[in-house]
N, C-alpha and C. Protein backbone atom coordinates (compact mmCIF):
# COMPACT_ATOMS: atom_id res chain seq x y z
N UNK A 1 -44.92 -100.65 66.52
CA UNK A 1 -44.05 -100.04 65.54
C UNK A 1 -44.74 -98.79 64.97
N UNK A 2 -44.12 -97.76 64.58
CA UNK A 2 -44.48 -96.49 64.93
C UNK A 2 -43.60 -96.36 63.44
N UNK A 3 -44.73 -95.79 62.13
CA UNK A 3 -44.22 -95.23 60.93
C UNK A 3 -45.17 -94.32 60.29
N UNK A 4 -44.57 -93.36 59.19
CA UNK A 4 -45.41 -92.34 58.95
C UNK A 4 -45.54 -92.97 57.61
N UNK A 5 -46.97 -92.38 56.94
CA UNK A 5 -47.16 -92.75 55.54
C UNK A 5 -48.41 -92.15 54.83
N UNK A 6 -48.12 -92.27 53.74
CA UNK A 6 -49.71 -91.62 53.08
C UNK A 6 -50.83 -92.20 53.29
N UNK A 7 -51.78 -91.23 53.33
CA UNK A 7 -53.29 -91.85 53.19
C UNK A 7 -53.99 -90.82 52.65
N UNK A 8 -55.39 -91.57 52.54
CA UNK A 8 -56.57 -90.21 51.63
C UNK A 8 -57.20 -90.00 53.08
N UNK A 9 -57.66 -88.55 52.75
CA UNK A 9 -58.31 -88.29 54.15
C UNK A 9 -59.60 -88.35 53.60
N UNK A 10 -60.53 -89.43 54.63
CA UNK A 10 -61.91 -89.31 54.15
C UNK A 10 -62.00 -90.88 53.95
N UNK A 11 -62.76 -91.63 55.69
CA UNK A 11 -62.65 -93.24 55.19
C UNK A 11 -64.07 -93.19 54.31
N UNK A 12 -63.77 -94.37 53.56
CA UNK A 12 -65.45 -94.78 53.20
C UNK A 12 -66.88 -94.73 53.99
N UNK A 13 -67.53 -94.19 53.22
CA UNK A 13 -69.02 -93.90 54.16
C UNK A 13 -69.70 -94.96 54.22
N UNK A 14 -71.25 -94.63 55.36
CA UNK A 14 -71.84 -96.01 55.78
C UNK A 14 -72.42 -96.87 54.52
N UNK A 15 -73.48 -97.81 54.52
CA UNK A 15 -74.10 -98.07 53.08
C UNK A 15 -74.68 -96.96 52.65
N UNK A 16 -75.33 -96.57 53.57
CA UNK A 16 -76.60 -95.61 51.97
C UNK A 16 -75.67 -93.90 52.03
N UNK A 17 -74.22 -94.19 52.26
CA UNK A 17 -73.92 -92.56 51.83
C UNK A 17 -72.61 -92.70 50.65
N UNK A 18 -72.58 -91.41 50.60
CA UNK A 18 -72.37 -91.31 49.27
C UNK A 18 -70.45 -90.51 49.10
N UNK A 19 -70.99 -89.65 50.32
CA UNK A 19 -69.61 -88.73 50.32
C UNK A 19 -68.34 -89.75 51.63
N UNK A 20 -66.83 -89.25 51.13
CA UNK A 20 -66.20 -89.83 52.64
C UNK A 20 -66.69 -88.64 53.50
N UNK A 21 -66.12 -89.62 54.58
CA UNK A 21 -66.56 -89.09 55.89
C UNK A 21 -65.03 -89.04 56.43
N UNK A 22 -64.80 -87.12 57.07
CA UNK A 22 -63.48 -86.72 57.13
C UNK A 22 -63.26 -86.47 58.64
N UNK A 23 -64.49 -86.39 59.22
CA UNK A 23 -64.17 -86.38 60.77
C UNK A 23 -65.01 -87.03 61.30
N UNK A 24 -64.61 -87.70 62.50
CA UNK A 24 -65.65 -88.54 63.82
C UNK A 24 -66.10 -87.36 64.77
N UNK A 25 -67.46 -87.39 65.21
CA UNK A 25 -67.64 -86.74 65.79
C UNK A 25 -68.69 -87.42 67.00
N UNK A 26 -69.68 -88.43 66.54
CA UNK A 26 -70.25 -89.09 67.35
C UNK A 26 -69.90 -90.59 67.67
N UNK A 27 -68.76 -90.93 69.04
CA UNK A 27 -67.78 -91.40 69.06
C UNK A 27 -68.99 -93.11 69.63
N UNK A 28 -70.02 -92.76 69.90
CA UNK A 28 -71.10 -94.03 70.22
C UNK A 28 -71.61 -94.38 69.46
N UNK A 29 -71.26 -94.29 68.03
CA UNK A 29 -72.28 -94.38 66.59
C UNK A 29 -71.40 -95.80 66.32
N UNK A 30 -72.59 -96.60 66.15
CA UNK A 30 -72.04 -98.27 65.78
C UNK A 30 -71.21 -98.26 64.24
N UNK A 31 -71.01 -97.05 63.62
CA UNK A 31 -70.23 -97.11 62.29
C UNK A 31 -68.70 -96.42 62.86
N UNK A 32 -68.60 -96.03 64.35
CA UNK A 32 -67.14 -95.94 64.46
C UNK A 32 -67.04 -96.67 65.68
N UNK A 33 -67.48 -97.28 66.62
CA UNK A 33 -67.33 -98.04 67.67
C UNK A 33 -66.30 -99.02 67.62
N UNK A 34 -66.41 -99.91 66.41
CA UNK A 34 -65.52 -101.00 66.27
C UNK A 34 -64.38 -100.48 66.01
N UNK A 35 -64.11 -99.58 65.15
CA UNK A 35 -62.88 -99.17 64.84
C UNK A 35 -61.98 -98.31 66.01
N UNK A 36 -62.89 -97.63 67.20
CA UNK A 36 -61.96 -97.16 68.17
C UNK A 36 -61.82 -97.98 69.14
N UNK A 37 -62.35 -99.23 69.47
CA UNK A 37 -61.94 -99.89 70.17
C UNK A 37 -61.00 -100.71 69.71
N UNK A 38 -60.44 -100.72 68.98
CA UNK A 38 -59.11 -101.57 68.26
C UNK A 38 -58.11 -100.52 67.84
N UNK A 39 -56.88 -100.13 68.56
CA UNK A 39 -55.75 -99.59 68.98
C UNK A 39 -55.13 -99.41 67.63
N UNK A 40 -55.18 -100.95 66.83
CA UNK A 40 -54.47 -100.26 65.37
C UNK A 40 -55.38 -100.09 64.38
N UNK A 41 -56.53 -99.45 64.99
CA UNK A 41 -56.94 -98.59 63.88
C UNK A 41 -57.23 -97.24 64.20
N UNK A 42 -56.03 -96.61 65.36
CA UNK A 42 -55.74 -95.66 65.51
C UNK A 42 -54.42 -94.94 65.10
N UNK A 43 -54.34 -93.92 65.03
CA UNK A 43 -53.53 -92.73 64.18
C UNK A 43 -53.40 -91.63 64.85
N UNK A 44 -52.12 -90.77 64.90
CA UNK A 44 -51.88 -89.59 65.15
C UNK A 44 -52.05 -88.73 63.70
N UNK A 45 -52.49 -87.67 63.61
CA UNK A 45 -52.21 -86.56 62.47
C UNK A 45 -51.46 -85.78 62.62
N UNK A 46 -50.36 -85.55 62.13
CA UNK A 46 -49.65 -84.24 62.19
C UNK A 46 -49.90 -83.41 61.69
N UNK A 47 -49.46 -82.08 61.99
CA UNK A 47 -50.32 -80.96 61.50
C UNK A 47 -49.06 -80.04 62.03
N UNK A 48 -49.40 -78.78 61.41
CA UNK A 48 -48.70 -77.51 61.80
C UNK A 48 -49.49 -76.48 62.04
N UNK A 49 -51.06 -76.55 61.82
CA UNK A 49 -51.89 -75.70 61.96
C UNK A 49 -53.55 -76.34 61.25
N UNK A 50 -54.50 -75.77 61.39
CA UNK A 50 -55.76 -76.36 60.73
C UNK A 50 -56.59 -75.21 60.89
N UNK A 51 -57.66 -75.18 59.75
CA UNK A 51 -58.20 -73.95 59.57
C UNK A 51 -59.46 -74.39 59.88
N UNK A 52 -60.33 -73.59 60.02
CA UNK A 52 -62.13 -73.18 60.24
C UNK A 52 -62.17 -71.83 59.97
N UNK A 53 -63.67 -71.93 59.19
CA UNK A 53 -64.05 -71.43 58.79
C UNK A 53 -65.24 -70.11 59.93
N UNK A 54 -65.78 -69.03 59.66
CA UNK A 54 -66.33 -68.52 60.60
C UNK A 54 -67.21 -67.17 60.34
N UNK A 55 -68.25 -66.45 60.26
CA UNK A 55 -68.95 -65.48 59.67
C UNK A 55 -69.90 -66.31 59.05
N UNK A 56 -70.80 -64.95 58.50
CA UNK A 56 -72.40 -65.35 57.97
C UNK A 56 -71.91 -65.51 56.32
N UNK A 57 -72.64 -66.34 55.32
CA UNK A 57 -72.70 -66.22 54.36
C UNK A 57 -72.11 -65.48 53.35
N UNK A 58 -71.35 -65.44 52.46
CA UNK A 58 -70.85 -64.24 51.57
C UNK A 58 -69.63 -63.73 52.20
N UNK A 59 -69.61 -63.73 53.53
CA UNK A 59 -68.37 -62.79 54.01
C UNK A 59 -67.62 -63.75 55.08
N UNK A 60 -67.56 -64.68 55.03
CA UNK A 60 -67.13 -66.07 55.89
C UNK A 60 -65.91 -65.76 55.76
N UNK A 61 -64.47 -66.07 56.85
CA UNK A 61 -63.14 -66.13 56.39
C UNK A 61 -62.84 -67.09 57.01
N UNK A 62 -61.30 -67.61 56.75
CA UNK A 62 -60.96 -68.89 57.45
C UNK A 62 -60.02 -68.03 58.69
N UNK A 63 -59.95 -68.70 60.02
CA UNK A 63 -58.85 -68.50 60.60
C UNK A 63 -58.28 -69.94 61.47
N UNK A 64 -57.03 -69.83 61.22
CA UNK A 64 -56.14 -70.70 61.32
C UNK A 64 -55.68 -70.80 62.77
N UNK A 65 -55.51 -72.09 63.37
CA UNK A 65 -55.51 -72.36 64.60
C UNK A 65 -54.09 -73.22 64.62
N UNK A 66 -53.07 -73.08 65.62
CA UNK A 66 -51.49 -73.65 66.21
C UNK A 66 -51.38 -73.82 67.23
N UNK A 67 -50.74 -74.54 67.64
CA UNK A 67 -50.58 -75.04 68.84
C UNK A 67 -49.38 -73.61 69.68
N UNK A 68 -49.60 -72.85 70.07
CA UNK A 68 -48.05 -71.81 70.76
C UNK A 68 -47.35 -72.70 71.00
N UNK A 69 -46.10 -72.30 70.85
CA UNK A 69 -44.34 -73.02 70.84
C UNK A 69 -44.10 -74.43 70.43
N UNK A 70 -45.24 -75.20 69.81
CA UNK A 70 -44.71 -76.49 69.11
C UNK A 70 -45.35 -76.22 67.37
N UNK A 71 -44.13 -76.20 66.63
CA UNK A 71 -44.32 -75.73 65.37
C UNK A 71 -45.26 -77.26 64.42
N UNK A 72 -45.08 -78.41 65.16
CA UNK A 72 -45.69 -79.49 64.73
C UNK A 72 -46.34 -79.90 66.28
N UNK A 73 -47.95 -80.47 65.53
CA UNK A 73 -48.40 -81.04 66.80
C UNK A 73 -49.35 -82.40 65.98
N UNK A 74 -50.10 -83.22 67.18
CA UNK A 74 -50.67 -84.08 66.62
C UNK A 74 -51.95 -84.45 67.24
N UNK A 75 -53.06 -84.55 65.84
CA UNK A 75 -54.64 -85.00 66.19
C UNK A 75 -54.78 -86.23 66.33
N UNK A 76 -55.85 -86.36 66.74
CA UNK A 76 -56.28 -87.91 66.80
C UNK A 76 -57.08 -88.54 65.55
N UNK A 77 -56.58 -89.65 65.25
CA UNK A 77 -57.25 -89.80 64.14
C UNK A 77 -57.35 -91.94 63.73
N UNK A 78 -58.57 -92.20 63.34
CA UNK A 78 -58.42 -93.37 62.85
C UNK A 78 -58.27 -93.61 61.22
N UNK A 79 -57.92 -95.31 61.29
CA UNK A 79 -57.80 -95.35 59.98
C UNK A 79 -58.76 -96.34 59.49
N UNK A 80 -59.02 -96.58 58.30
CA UNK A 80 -59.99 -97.32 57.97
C UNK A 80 -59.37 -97.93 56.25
N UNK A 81 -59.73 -99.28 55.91
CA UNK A 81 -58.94 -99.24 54.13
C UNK A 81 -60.18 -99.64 53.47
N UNK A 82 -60.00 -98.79 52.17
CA UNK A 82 -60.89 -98.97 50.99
C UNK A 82 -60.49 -100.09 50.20
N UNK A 83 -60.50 -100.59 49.57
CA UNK A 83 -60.16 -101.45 48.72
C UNK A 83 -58.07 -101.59 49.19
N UNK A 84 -57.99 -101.56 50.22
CA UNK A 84 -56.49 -102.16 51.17
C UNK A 84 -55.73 -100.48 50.83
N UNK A 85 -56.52 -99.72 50.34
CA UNK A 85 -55.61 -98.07 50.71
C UNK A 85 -55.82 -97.73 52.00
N UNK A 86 -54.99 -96.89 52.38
CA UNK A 86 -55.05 -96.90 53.94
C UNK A 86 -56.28 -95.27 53.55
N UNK A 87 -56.85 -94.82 54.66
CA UNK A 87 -57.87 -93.85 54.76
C UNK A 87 -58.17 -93.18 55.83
N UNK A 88 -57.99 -92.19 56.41
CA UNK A 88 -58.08 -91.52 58.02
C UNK A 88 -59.41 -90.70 57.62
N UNK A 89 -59.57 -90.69 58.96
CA UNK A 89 -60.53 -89.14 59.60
C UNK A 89 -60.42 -88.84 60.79
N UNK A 90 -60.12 -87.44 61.00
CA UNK A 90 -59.80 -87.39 62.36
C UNK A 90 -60.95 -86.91 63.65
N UNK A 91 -60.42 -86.92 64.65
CA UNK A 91 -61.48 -87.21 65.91
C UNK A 91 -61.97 -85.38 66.29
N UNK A 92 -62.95 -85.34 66.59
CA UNK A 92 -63.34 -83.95 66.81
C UNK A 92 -63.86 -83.91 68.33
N UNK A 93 -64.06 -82.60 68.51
CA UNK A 93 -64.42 -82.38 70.30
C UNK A 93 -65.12 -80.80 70.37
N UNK A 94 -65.73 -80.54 71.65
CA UNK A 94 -66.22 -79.66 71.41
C UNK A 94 -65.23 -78.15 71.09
N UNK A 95 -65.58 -77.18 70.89
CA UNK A 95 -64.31 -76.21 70.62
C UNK A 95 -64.23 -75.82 72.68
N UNK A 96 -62.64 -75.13 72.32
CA UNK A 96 -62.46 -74.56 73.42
C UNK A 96 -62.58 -73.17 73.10
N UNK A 97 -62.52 -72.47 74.02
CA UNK A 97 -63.15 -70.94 74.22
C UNK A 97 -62.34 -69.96 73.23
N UNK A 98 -61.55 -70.16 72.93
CA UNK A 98 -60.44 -69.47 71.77
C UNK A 98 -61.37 -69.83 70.37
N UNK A 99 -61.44 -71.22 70.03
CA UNK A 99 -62.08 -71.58 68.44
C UNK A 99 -63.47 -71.32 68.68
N UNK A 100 -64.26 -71.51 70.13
CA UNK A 100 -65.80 -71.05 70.05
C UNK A 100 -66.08 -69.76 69.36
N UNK A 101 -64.39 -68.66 69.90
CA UNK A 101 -65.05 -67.32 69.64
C UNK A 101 -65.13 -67.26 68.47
N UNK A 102 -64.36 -67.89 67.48
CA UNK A 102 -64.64 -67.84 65.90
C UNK A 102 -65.44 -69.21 65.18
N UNK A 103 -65.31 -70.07 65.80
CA UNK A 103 -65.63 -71.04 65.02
C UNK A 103 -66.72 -72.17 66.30
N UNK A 104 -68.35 -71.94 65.99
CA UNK A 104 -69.36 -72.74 67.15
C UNK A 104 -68.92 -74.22 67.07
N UNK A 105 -69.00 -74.66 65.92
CA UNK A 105 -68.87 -76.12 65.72
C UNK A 105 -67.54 -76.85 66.64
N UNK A 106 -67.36 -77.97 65.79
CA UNK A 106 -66.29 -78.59 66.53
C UNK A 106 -65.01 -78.30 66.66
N UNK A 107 -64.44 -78.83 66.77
CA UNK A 107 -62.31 -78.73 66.48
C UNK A 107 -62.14 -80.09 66.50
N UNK A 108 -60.50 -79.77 65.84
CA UNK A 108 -60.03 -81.38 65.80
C UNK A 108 -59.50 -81.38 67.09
N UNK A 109 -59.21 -83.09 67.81
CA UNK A 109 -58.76 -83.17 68.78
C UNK A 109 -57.95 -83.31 68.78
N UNK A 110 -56.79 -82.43 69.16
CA UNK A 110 -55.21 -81.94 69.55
C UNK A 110 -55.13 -82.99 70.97
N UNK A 111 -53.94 -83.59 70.57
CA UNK A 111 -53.65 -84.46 71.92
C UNK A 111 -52.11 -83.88 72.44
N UNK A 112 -52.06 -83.57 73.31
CA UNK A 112 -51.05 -83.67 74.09
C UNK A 112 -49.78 -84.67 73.67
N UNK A 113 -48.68 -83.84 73.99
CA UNK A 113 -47.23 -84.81 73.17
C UNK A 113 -47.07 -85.96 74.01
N UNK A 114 -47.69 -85.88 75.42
CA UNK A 114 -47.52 -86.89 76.70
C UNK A 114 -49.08 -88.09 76.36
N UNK A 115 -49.52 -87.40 75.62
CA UNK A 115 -50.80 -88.34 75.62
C UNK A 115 -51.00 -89.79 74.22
N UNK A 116 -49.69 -88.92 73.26
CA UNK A 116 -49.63 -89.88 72.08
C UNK A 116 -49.54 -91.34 72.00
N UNK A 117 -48.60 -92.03 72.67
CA UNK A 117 -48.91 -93.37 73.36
C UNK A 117 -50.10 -93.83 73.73
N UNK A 118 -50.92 -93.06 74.64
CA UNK A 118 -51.94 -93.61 75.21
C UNK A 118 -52.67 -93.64 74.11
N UNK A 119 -52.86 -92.50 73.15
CA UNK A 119 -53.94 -92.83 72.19
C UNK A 119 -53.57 -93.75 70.95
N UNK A 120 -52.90 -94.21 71.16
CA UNK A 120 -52.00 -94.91 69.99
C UNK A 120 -52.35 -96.39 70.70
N UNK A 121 -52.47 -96.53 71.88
CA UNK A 121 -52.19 -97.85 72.36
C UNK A 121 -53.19 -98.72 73.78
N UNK A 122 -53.87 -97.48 74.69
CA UNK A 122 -54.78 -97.93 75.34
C UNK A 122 -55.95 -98.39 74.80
N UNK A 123 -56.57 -99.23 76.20
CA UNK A 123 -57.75 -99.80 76.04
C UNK A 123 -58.95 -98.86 75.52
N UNK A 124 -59.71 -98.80 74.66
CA UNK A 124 -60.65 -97.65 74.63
C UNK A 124 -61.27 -96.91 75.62
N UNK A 125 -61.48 -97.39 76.47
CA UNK A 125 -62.39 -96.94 77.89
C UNK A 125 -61.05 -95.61 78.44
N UNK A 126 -60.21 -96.00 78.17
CA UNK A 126 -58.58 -95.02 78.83
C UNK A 126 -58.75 -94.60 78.19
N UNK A 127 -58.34 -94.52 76.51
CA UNK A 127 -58.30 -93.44 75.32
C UNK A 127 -59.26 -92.62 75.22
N UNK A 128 -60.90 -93.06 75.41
CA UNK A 128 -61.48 -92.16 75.47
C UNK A 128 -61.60 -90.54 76.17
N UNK A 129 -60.84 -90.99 76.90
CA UNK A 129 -60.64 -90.03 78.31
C UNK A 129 -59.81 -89.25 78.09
N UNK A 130 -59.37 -89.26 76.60
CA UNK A 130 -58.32 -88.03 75.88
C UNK A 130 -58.87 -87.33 75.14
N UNK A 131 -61.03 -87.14 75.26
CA UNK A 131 -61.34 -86.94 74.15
C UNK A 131 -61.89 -85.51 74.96
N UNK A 132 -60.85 -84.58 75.00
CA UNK A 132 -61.76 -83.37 75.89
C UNK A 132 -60.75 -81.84 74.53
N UNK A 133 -61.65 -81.02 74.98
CA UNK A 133 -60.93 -79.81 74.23
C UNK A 133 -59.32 -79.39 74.29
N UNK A 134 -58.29 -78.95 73.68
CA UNK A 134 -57.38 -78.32 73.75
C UNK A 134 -57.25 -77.06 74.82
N UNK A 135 -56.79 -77.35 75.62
CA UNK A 135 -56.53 -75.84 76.23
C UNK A 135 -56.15 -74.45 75.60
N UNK A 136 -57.24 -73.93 75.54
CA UNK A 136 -57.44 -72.53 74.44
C UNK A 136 -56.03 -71.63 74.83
N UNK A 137 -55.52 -71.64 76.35
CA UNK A 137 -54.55 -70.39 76.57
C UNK A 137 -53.00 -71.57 76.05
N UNK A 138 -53.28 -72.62 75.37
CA UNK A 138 -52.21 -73.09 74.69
C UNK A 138 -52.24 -73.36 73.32
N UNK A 139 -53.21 -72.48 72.84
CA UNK A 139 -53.54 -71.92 70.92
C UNK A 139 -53.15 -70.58 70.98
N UNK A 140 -52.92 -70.24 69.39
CA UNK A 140 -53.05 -69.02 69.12
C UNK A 140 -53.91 -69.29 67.42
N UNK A 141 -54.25 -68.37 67.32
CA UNK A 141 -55.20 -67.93 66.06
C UNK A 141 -54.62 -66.76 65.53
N UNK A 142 -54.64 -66.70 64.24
CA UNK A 142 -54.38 -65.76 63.05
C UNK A 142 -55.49 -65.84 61.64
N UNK A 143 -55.08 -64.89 60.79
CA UNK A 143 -56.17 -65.16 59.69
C UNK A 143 -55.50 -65.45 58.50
N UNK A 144 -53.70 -65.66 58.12
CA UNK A 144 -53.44 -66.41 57.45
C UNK A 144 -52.64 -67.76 58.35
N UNK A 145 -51.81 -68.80 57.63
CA UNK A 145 -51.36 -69.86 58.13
C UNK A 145 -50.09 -68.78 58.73
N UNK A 146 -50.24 -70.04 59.92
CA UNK A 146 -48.98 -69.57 60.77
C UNK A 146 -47.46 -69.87 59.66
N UNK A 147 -47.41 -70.35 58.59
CA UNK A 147 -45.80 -70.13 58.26
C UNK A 147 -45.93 -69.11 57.16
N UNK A 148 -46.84 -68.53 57.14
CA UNK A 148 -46.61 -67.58 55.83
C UNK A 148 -46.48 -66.49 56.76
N UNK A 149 -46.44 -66.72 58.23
CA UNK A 149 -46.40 -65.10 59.21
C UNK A 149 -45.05 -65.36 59.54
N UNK A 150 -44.37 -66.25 59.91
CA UNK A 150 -42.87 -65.76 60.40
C UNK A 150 -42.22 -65.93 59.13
N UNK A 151 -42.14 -65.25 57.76
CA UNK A 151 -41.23 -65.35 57.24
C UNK A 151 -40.82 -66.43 56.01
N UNK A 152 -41.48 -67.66 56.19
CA UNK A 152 -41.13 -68.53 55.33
C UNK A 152 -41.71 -68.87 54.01
């Protein structure tokens, strides 16, 4: 069963930390292992765009990353509950050659509209195998959000 709903982004951190933790990035770390091998404690994110940040110190700007021709798309993301609130963070990957040129670090992982099922519902060993970059010549980048550029 397939429903949308609120959550805080940012599950609870390990014992000795202090801040949430808003993205997965080391997917073999025994503090997210259990949780991606169990299907419902996986999540799609919707999104319409997501920003990074990029430049030296003092003069840093954000630029904003979309999927070309799908005005909504969706990350991968688990969930985790704090005291029974629900809590996400989503899954990261290395950048593809479009976000490298602005942004070294990671990206979120954009899944494919054909791939949402699988990550919603395969065995981990399969799901994992959705954990590769976005195809950069199917982004575009700008330096404000994509809906404040067409108009709305």
């Amino acid at each position: 069963m397939r429903r949308v709903g609120p959550m805080f982004w940012g599950v609870p951190p390990p014992p000795r930390g202090t801040d949430p933790i808003t993205s997965v990035r080391n997917l073999g770390s025994p503090f997210w292992i259990g949780t991606l091998r169990h299907s419902e404690f996986r999540c799609l994110i919707p999104a319409t765009s997501f920003a990074l940040w990029s430049g030296p110190e003092g003069a840093r700007r954000q630029h904003w990353f979309a999927v070309a021709d799908r005005p909504i798309f969706a990350m991968a993301g688990i969930i985790r509950f704090a005291d029974e609130i629900p809590t996400f963070a989503m899954l990261t990957t290395d950048p593809n050659r479009l976000v490298a040129h602005h942004h070294s670090g990671a990206m979120p992982l954009i899944l494919p509209a054909e791939a949402h099922e699988r990550w919603l519902n395969a065995e981990w060993k399969d799901a994992r195998e959705l954990v590769v970059p976005f195809p950069a010549q199917a982004m575009t980048v700008s330096e404000v959000p994509p809906a404040m550029t067409n108009g709305s």
